[in-house]
N, C-alpha and C. Protein backbone atom coordinates (compact mmCIF):
# COMPACT_ATOMS: atom_id res chain seq x y z
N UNK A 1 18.13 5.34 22.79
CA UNK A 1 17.51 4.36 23.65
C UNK A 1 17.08 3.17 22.79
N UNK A 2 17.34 2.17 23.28
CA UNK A 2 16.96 0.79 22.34
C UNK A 2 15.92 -0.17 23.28
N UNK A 3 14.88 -0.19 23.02
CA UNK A 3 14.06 -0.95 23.45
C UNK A 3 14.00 -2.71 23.47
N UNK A 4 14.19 -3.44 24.39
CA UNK A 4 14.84 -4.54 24.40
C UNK A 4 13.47 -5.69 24.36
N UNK A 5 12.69 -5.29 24.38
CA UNK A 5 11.38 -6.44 24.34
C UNK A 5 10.43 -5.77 23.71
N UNK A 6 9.21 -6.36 23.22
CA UNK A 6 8.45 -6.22 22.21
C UNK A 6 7.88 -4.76 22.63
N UNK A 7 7.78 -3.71 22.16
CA UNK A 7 6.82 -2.41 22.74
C UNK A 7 6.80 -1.77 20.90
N UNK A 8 6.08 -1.06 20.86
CA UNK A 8 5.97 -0.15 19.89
C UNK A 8 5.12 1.41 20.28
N UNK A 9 5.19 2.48 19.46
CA UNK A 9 4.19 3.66 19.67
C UNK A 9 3.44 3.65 18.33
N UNK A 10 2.27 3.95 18.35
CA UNK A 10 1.45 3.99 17.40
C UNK A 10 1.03 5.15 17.54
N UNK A 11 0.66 6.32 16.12
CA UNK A 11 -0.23 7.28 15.86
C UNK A 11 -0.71 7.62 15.04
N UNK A 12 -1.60 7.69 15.87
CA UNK A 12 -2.96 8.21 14.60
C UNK A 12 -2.99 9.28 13.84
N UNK A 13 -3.28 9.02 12.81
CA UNK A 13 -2.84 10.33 11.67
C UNK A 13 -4.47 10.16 10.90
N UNK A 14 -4.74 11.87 10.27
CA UNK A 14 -6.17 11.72 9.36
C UNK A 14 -5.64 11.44 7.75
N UNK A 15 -4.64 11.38 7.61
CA UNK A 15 -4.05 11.57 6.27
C UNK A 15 -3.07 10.49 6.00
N UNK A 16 -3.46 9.33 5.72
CA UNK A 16 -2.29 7.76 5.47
C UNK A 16 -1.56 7.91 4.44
N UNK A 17 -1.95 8.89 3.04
CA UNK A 17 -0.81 9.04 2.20
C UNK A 17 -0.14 9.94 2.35
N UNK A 18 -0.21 11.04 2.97
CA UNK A 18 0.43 12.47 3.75
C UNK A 18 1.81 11.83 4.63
N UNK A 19 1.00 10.62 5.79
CA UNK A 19 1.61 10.35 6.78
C UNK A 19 2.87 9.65 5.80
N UNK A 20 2.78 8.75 4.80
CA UNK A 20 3.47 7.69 4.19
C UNK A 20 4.79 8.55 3.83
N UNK A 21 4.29 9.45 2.89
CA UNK A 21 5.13 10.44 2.09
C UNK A 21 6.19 11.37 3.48
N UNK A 22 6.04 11.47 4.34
CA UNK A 22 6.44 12.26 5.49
C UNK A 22 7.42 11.17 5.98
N UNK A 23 7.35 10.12 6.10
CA UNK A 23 8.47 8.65 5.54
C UNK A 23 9.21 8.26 4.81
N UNK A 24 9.36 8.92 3.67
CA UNK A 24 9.69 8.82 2.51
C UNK A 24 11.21 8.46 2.70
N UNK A 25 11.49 7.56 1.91
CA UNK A 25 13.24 7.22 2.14
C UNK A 25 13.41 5.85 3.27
N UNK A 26 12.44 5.97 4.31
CA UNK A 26 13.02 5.15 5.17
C UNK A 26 11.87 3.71 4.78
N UNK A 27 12.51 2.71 4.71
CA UNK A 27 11.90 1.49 4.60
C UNK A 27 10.86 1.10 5.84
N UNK A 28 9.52 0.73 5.23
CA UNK A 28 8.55 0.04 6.06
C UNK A 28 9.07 -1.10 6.19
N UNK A 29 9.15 -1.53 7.69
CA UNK A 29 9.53 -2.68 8.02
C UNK A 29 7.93 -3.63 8.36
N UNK A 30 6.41 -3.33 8.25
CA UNK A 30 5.38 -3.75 8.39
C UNK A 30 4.29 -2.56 7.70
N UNK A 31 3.68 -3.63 6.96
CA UNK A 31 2.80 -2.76 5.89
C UNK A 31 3.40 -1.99 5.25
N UNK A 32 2.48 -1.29 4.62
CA UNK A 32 1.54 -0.52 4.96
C UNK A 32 0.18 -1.88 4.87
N UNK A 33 -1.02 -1.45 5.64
CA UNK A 33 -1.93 -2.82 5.41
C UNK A 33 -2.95 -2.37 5.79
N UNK A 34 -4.25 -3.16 5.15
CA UNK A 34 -5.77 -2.52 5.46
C UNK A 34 -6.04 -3.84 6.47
N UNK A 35 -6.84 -3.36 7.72
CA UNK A 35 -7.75 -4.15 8.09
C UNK A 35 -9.48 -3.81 8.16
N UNK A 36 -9.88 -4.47 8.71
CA UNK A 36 -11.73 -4.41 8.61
C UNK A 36 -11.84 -2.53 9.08
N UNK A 37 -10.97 -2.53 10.20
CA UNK A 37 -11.34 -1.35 10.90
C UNK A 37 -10.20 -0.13 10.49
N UNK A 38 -9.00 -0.36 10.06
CA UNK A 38 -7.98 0.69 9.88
C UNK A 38 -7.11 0.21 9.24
N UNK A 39 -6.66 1.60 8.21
CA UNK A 39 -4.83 1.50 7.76
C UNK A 39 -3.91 1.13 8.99
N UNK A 40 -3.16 0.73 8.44
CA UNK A 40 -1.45 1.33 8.92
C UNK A 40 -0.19 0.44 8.85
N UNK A 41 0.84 1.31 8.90
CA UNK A 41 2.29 0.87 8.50
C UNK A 41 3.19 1.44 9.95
N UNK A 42 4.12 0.49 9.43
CA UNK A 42 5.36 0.13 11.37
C UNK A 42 6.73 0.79 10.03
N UNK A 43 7.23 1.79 10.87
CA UNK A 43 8.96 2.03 10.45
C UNK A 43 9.66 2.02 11.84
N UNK A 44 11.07 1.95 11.61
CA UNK A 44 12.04 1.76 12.62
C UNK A 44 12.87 3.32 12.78
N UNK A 45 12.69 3.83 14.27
CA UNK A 45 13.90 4.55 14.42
C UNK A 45 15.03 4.17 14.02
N UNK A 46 16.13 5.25 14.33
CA UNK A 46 17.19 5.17 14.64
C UNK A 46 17.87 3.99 15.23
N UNK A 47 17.23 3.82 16.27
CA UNK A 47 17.72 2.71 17.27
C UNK A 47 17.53 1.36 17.26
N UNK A 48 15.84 1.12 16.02
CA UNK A 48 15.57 -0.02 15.86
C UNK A 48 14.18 -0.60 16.51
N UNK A 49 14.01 0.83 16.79
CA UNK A 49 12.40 0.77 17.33
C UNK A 49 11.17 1.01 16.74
N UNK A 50 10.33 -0.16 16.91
CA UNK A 50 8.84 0.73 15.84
C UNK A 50 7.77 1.68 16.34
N UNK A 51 7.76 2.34 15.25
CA UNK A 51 7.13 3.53 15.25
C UNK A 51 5.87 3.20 14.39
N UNK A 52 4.42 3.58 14.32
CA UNK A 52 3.43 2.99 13.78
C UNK A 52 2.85 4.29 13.26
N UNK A 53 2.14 4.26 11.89
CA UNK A 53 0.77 5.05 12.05
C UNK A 53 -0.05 4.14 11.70
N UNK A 54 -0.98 4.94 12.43
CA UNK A 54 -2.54 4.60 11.98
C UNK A 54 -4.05 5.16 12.09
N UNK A 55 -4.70 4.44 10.81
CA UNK A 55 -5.65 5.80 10.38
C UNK A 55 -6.94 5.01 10.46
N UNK A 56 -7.80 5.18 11.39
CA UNK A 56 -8.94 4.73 11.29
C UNK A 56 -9.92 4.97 10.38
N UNK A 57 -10.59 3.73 9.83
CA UNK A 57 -11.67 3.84 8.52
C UNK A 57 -12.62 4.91 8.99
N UNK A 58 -13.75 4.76 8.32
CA UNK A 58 -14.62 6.08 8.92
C UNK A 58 -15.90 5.10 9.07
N UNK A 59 -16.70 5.47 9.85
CA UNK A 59 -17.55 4.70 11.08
C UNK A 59 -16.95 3.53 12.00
N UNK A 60 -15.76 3.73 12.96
CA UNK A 60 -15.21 3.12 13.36
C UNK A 60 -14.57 3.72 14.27
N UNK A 61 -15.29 3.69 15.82
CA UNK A 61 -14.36 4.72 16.91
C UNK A 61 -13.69 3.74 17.49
């Protein structure tokens, strides 16, 4: 399935270098990157679709 306009899935993971390494081989096409409130990095399926994790800082729901 190829997604034809902007959408992505994002998930949350407790472990950002666990999650990274579980990636391994396939090129980040965005980040990996810190903001005020959370990690995270965008890879591409198969098809060309992004797939996200992300790991929230701690005091930050």
């Amino acid at each position: 399935m190829i997604i034809k306009e902007i959408a992505f899935s994002c998930y949350p993971v407790t472990d950002m270098e666990r999650a990274r390494a579980f990636y391994e081989g396939i090129p980040f096409h965005f980040g990996p990157l810190e903001t005020p409130v959370c990690h995270m990095a965008f890879v591409r399926d198969p098809d060309g679709n992004s797939l996200g994790i992300h790991s929230r800082k701690k005091n930050h729901h």
